[in-house]
N, C-alpha and C. Protein backbone atom coordinates (compact mmCIF):
# COMPACT_ATOMS: atom_id res chain seq x y z
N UNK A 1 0.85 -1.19 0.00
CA UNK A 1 0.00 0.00 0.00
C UNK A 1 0.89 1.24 0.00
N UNK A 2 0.53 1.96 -1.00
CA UNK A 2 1.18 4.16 -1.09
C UNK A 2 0.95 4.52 0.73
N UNK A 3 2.19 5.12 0.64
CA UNK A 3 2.20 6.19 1.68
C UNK A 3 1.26 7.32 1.69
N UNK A 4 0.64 7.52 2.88
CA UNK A 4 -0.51 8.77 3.19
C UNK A 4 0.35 9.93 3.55
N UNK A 5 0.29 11.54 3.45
CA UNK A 5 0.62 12.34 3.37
C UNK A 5 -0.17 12.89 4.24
N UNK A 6 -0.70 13.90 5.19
CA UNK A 6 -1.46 14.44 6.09
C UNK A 6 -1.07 15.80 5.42
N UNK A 7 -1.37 17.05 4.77
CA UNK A 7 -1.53 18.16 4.80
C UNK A 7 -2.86 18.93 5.98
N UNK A 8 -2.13 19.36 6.80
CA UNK A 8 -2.96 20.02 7.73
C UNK A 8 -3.08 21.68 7.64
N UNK A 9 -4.13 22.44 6.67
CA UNK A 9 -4.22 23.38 6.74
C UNK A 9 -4.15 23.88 4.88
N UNK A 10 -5.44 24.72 4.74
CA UNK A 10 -5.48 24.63 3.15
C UNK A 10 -5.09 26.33 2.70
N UNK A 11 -4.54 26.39 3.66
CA UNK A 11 -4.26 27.95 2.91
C UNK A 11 -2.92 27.94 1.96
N UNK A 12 -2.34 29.33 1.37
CA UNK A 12 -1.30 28.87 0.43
C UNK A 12 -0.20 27.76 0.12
N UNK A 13 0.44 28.11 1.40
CA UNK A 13 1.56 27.10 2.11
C UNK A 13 0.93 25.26 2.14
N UNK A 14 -0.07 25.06 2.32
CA UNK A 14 -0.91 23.37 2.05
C UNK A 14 -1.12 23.29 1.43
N UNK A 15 -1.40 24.17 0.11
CA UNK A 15 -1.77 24.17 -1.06
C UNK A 15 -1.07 23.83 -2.24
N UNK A 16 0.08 24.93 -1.99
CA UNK A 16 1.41 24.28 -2.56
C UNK A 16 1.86 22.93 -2.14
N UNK A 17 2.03 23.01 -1.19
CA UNK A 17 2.47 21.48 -0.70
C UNK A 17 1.71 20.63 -1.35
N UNK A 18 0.34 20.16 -1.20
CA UNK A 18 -0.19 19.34 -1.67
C UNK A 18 -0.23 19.12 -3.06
N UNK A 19 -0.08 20.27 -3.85
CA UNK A 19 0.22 20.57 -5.61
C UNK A 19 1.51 19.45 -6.05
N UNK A 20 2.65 20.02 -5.17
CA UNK A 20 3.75 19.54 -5.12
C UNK A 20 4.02 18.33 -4.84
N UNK A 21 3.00 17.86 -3.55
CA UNK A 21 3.24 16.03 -3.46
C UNK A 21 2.16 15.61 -4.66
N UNK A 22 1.70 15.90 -5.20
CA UNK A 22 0.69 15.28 -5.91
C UNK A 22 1.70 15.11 -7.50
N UNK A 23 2.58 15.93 -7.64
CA UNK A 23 3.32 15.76 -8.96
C UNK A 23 4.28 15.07 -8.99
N UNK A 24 5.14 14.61 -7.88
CA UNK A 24 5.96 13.81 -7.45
C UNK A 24 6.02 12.30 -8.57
N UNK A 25 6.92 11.78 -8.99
CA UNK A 25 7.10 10.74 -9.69
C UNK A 25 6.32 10.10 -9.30
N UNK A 26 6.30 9.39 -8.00
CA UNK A 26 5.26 8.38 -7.02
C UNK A 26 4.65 8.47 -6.20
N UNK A 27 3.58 8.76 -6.48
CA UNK A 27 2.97 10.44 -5.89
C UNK A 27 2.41 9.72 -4.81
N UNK A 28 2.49 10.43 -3.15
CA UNK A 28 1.61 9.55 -2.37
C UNK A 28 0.06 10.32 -2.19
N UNK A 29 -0.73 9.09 -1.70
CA UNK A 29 -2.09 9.63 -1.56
C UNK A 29 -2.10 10.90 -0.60
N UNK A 30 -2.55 12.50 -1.24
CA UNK A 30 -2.23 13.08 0.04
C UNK A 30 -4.02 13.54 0.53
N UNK A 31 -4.23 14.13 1.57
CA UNK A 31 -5.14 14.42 2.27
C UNK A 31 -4.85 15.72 3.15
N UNK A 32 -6.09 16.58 2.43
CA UNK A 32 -5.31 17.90 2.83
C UNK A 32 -6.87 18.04 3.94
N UNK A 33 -6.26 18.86 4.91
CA UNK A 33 -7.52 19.14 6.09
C UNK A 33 -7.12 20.17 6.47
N UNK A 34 -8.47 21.07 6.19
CA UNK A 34 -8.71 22.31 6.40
C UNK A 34 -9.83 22.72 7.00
N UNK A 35 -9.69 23.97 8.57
CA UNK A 35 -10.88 23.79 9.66
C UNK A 35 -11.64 24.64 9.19
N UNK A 36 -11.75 25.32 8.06
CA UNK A 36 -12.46 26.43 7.95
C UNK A 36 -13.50 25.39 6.52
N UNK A 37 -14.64 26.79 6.42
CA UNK A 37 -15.52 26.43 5.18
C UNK A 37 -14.87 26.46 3.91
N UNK A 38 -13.89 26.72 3.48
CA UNK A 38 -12.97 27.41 2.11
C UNK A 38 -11.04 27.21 2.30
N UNK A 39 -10.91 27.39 1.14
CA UNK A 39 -9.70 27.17 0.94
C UNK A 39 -9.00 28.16 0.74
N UNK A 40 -7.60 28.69 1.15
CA UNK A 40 -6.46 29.66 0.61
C UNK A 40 -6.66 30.32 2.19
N UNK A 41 -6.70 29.91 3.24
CA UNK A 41 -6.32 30.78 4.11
C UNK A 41 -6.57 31.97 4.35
N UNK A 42 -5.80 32.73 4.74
CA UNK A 42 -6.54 34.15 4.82
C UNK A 42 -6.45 35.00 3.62
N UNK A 43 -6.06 34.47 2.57
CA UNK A 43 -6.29 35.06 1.57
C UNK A 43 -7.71 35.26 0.78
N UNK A 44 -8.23 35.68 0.26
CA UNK A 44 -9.59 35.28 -0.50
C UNK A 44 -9.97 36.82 -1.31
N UNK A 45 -11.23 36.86 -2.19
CA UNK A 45 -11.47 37.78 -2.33
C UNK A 45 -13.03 38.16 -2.38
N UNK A 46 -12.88 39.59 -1.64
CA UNK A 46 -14.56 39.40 -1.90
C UNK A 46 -15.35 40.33 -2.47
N UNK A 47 -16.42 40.36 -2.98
CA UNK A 47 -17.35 41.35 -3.77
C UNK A 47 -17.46 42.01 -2.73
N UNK A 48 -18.25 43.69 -3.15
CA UNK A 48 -18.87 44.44 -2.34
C UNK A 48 -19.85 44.87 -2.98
N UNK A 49 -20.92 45.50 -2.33
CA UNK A 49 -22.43 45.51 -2.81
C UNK A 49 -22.62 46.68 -4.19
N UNK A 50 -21.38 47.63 -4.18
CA UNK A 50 -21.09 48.28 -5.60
C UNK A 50 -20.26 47.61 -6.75
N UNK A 51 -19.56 45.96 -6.42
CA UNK A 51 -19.32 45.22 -7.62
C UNK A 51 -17.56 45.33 -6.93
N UNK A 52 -17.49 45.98 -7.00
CA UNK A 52 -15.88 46.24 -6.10
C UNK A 52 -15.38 45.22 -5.59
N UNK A 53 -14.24 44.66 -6.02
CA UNK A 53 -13.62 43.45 -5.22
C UNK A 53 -12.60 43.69 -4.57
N UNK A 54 -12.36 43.55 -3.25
CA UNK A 54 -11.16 43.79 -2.14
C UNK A 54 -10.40 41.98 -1.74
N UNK A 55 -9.35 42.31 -2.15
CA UNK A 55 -8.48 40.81 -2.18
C UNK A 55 -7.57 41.58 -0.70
N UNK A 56 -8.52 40.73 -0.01
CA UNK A 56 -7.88 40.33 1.77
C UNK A 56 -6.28 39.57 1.53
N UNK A 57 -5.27 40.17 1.77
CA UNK A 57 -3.87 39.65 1.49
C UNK A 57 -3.81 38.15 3.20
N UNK A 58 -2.69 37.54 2.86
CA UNK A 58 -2.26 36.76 3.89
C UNK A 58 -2.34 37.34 5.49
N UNK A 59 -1.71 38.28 5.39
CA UNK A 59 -1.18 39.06 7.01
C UNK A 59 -1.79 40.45 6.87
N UNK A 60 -3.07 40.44 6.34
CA UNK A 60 -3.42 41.84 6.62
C UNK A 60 -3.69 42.12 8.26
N UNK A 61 -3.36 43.20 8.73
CA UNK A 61 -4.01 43.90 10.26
C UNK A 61 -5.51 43.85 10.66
N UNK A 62 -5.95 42.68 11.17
CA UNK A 62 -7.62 42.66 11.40
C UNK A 62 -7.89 42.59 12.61
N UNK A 63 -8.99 43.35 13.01
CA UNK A 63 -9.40 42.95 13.98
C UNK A 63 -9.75 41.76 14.72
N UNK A 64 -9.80 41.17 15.70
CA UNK A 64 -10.12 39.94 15.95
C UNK A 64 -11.78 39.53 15.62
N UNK A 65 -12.07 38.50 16.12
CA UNK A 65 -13.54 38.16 16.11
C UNK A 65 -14.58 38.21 14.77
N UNK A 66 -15.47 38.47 14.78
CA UNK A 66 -16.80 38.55 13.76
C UNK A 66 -16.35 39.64 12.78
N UNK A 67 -15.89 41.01 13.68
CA UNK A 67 -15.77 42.10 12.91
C UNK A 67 -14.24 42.00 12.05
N UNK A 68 -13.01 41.65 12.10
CA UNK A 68 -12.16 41.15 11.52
C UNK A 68 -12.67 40.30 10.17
N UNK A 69 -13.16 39.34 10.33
CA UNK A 69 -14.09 38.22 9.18
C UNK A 69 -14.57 39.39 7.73
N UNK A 70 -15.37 40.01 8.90
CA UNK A 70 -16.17 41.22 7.70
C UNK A 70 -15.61 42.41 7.21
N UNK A 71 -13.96 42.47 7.63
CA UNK A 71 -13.01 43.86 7.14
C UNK A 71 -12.81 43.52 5.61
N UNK A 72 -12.75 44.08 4.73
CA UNK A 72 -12.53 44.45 3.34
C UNK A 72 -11.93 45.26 2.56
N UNK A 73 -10.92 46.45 3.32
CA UNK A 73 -10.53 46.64 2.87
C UNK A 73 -9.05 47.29 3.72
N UNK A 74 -7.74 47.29 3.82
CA UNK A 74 -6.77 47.66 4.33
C UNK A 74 -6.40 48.31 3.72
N UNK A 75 -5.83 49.75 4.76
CA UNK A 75 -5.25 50.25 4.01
C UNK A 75 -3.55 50.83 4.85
N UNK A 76 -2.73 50.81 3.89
CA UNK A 76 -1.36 50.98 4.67
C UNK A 76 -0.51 52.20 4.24
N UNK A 77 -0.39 53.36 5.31
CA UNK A 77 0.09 54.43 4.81
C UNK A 77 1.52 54.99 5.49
N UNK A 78 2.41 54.70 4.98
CA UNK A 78 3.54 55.12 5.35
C UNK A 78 4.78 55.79 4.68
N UNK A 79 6.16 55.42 4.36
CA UNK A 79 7.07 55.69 3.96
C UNK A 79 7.45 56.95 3.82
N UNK A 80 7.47 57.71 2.60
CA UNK A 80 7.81 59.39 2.94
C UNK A 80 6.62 59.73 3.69
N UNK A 81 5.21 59.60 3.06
CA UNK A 81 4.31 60.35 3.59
C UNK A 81 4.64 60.68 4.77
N UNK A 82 4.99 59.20 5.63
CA UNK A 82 4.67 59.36 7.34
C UNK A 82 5.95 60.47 7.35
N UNK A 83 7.18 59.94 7.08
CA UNK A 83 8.61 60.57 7.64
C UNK A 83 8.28 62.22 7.45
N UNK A 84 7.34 62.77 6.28
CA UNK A 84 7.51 63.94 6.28
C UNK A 84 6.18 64.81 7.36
N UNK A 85 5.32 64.16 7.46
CA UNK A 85 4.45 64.20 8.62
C UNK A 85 5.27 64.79 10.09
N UNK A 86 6.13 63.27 10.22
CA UNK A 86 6.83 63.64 11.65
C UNK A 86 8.16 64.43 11.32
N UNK A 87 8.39 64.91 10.71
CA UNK A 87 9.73 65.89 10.37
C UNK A 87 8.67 67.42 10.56
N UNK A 88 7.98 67.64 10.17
CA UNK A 88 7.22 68.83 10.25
C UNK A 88 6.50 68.74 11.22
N UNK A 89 6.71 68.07 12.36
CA UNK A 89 6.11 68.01 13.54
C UNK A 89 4.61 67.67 13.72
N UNK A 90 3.97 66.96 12.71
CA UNK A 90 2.42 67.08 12.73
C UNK A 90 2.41 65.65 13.70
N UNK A 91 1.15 66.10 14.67
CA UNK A 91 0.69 65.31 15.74
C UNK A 91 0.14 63.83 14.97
N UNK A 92 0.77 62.92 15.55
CA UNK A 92 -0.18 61.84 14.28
C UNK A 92 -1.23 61.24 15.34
N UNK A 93 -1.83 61.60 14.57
CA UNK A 93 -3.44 60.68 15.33
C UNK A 93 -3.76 59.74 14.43
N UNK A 94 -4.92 59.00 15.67
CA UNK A 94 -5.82 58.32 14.99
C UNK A 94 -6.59 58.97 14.00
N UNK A 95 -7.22 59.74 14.09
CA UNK A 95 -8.35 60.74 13.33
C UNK A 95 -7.55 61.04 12.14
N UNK A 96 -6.09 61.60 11.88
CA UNK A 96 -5.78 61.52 10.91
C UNK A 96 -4.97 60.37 9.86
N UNK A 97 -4.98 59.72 10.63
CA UNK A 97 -5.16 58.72 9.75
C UNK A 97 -6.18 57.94 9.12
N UNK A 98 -7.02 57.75 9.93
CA UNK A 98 -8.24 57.63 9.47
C UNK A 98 -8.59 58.63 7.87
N UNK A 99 -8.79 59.83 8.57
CA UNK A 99 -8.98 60.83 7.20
C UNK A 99 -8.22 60.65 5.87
N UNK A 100 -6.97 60.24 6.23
CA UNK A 100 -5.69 59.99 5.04
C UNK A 100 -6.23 58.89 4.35
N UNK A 101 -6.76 57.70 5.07
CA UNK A 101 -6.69 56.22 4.77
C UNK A 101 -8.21 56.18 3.96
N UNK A 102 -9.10 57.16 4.06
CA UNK A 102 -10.36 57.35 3.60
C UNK A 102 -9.95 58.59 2.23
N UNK A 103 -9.20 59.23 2.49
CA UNK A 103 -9.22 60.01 1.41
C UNK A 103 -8.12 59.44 -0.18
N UNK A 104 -7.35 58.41 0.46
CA UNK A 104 -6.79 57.31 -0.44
C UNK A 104 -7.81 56.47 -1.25
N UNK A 105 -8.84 55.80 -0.34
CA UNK A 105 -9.70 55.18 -1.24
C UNK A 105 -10.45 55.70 -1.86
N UNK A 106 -10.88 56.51 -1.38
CA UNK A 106 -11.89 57.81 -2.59
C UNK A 106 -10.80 57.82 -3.92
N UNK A 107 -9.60 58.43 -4.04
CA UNK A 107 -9.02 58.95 -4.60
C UNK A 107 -8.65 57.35 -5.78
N UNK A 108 -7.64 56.55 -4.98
CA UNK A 108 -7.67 55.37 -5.59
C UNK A 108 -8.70 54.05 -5.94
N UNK A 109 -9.26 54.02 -5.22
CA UNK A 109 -10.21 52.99 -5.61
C UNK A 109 -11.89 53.64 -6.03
N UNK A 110 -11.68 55.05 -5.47
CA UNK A 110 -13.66 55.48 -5.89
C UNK A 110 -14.46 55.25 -4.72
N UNK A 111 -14.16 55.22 -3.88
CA UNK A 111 -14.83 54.24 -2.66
C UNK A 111 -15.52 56.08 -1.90
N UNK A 112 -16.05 56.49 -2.14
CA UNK A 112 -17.06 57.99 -1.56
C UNK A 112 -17.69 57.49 0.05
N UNK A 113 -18.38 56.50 -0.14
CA UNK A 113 -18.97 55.74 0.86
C UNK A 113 -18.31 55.89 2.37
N UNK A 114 -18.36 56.78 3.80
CA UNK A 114 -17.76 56.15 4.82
C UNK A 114 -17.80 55.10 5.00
N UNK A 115 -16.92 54.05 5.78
CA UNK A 115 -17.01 53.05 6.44
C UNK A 115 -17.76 53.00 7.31
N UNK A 116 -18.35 51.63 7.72
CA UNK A 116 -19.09 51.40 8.97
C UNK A 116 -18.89 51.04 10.13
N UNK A 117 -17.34 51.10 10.07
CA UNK A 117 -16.46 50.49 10.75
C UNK A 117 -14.93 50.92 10.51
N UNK A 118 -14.34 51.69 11.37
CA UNK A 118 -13.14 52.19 11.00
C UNK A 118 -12.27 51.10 12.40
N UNK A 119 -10.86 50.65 12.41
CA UNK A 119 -9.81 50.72 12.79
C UNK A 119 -8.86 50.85 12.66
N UNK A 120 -7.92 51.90 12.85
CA UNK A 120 -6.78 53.01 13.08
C UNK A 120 -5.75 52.20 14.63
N UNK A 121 -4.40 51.73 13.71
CA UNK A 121 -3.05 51.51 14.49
C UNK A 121 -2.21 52.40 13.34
N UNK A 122 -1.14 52.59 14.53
CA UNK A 122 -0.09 52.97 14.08
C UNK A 122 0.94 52.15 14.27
N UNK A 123 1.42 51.12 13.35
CA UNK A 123 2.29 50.00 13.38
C UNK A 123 3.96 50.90 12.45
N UNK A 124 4.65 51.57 13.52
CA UNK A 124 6.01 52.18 12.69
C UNK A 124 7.06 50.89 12.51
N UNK A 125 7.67 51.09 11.33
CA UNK A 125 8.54 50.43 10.97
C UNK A 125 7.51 48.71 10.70
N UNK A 126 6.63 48.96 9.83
CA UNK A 126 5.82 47.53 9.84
C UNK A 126 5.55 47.10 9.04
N UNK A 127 6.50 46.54 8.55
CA UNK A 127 6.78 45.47 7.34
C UNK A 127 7.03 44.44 8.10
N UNK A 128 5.65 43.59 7.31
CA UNK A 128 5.67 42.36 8.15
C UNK A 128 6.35 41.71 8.87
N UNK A 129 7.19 41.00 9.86
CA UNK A 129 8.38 40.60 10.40
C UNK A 129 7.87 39.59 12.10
N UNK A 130 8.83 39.14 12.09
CA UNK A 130 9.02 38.48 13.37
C UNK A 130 8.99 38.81 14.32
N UNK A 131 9.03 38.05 15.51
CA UNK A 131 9.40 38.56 16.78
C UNK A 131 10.95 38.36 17.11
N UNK A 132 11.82 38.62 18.15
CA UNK A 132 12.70 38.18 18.35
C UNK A 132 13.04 37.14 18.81
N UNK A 133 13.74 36.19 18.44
CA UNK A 133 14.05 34.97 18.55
C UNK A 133 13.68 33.83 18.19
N UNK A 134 12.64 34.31 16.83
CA UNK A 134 11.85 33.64 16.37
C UNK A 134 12.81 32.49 15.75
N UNK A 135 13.44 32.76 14.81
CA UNK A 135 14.40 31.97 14.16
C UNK A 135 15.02 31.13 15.04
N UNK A 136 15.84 31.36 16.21
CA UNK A 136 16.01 30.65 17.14
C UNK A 136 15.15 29.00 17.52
N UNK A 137 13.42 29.95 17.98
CA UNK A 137 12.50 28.91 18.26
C UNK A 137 12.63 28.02 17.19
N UNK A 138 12.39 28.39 16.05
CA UNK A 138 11.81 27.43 14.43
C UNK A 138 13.23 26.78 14.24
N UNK A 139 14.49 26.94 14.34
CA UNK A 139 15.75 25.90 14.91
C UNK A 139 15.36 25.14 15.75
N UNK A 140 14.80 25.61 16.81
CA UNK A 140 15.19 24.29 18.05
C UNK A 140 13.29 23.34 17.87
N UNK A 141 12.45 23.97 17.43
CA UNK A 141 11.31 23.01 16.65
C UNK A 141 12.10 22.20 15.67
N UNK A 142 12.80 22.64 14.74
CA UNK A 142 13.16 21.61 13.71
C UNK A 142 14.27 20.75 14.11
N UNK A 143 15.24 20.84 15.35
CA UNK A 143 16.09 19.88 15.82
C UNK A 143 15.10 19.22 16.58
N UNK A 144 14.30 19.45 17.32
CA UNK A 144 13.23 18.40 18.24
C UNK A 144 12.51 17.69 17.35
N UNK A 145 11.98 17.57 15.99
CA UNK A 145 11.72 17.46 15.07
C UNK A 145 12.47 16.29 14.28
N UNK A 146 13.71 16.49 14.44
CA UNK A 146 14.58 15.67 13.76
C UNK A 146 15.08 15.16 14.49
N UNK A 147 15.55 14.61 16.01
CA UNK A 147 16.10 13.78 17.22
C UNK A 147 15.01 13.44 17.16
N UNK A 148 13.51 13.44 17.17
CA UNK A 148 12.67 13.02 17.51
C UNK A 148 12.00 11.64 16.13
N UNK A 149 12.89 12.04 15.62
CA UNK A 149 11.88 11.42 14.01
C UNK A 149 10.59 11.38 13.82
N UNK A 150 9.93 12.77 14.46
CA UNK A 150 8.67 13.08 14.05
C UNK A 150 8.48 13.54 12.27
N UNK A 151 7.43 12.37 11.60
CA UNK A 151 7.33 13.08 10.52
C UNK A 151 6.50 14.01 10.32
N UNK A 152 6.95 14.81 11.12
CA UNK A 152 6.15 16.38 10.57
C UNK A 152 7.11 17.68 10.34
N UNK A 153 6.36 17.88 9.26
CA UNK A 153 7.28 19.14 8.23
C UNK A 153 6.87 20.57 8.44
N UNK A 154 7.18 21.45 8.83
CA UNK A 154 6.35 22.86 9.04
C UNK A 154 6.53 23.60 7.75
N UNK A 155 5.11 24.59 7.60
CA UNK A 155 5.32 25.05 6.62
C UNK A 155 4.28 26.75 6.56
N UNK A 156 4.93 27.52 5.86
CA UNK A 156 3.72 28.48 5.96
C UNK A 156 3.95 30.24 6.56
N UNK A 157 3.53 30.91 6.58
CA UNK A 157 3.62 32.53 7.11
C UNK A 157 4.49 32.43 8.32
N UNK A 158 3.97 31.21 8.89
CA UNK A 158 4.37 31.17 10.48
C UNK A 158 5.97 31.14 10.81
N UNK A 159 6.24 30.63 9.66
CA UNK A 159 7.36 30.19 9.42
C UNK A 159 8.58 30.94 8.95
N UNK A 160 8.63 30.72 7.51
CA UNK A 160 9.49 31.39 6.87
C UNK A 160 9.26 32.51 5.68
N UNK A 161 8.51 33.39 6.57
CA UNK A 161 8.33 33.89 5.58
C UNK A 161 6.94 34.15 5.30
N UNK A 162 6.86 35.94 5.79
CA UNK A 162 5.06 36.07 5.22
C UNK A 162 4.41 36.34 3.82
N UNK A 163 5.48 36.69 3.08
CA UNK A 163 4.39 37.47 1.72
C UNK A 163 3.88 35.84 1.00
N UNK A 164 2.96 35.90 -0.30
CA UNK A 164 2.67 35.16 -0.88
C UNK A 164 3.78 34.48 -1.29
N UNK A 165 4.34 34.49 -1.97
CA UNK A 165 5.75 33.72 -2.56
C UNK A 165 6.41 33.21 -1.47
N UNK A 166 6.87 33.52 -0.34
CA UNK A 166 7.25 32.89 0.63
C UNK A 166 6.66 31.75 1.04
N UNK A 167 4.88 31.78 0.79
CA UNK A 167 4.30 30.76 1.35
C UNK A 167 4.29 29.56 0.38
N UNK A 168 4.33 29.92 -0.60
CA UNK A 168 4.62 28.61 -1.56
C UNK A 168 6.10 27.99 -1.71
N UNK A 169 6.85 29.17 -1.29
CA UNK A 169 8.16 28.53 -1.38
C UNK A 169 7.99 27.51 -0.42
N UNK A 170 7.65 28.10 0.71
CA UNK A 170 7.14 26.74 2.36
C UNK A 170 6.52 25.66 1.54
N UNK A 171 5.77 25.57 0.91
CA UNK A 171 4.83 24.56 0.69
C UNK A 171 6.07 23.76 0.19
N UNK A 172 6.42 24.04 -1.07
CA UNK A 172 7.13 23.00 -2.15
C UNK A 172 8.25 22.44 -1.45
N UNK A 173 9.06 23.55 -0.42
CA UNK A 173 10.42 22.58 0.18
C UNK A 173 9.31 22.05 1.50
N UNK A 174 8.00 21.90 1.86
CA UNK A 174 7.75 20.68 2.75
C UNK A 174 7.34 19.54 1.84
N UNK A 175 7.19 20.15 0.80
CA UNK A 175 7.02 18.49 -0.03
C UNK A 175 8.39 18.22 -0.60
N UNK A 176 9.39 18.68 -1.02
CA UNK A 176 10.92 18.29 -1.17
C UNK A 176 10.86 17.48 0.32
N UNK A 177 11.13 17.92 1.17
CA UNK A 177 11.43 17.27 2.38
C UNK A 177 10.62 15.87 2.78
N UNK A 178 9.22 15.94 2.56
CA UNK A 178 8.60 14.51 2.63
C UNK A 178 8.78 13.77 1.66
N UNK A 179 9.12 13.63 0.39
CA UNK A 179 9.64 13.17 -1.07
C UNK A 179 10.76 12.78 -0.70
N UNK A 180 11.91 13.65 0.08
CA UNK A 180 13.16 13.29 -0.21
C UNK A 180 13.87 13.56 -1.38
N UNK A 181 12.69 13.93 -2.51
CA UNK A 181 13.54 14.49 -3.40
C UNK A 181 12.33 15.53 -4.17
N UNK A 182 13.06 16.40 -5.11
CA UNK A 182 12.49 17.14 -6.06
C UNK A 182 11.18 17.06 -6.82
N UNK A 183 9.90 17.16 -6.57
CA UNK A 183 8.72 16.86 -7.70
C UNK A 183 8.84 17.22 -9.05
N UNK A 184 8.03 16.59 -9.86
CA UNK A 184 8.20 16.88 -11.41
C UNK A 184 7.40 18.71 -10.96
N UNK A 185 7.80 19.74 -11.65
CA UNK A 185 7.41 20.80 -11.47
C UNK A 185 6.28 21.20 -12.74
């Protein structure tokens, strides 16, 4: 009998993976399990009631709970804008950002409409990233991992890497790694 594969989790990073064991010369049966209603993780995209589609990225900033689920649209304002803001001493608020982040979508997307729902952080220097010592931890998981001869492979945002491309890169080297070797691509 083929070896079973367990993919746990269908967002990019399982997705790839499972793409990837499935092309494999000798491909094992894989089985991907995912806790949610849908597939791709936190990625997805969704209509809005003027036809408008807002594509929810991997690591967007959401609120937690019900109201997070129903956010649609992020918006991220920084680089000169901010630096020349705080060089000219302007107070940064919430309120103005808010105003900035609303007068962007008018401007870029057409969006006239207030929100029904505003949340305003100020995340400086926030390009996606780690905590400290993260790399550290995800070493000493993957040596416990490997003294242990647990076959389980990590893969995903959590990991190595948040943007999209990162997460597929995760996927394909956790199926290199359960293969042992290279899939037909």
């Amino acid at each position: 009998m083929g070896r079973t594969v367990v993919v746990l989790g269908g967002g990019v990073s399982g997705l790839a993976a499972s793409y990837h064991l499935s092309r494999a010369p000798c491909p094992p049966k894989v089985v991907l399990v995912e806790g949610s209603e849908r597939l791709g993780g936190w990625i997805r995209s969704v209509r809005g009631p003027n036809g408008a589609i807002f594509e929810l990225g991997p690591r967007g900033i959401r609120p937690a709970g019900a109201l997070g689920a129903r956010t649609l649209l992020l918006v991220m304002l920084g680089g000169s804008w901010l630096q020349t803001l705080e060089a000219s001493g302007c107070v940064l608020s919430q309120e103005l950002f808010q105003q900035r982040a609303q007068e962007a979508a008018a401007t870029q997307l057409g969006l006239k409409e207030l929100p029904s729902h505003c949340l305003v952080h100020l995340h400086k220097n926030c390009i996606p990233q780690y905590t400290l010592g993260h790399w550290q931890k995800l070493e000493s998981a993957r040596q416990f991992l490997a003294a242990h001869r647990l076959p389980l492979t990590l893969a995903g945002a959590s990991y190595e890497g948040v943007a999209v491309n990162d997460c597929i890169e995760s996927g394909r080297q956790a199926a290199v790694s359960v293969l042992g070797t290279e899939p037909n691509s």
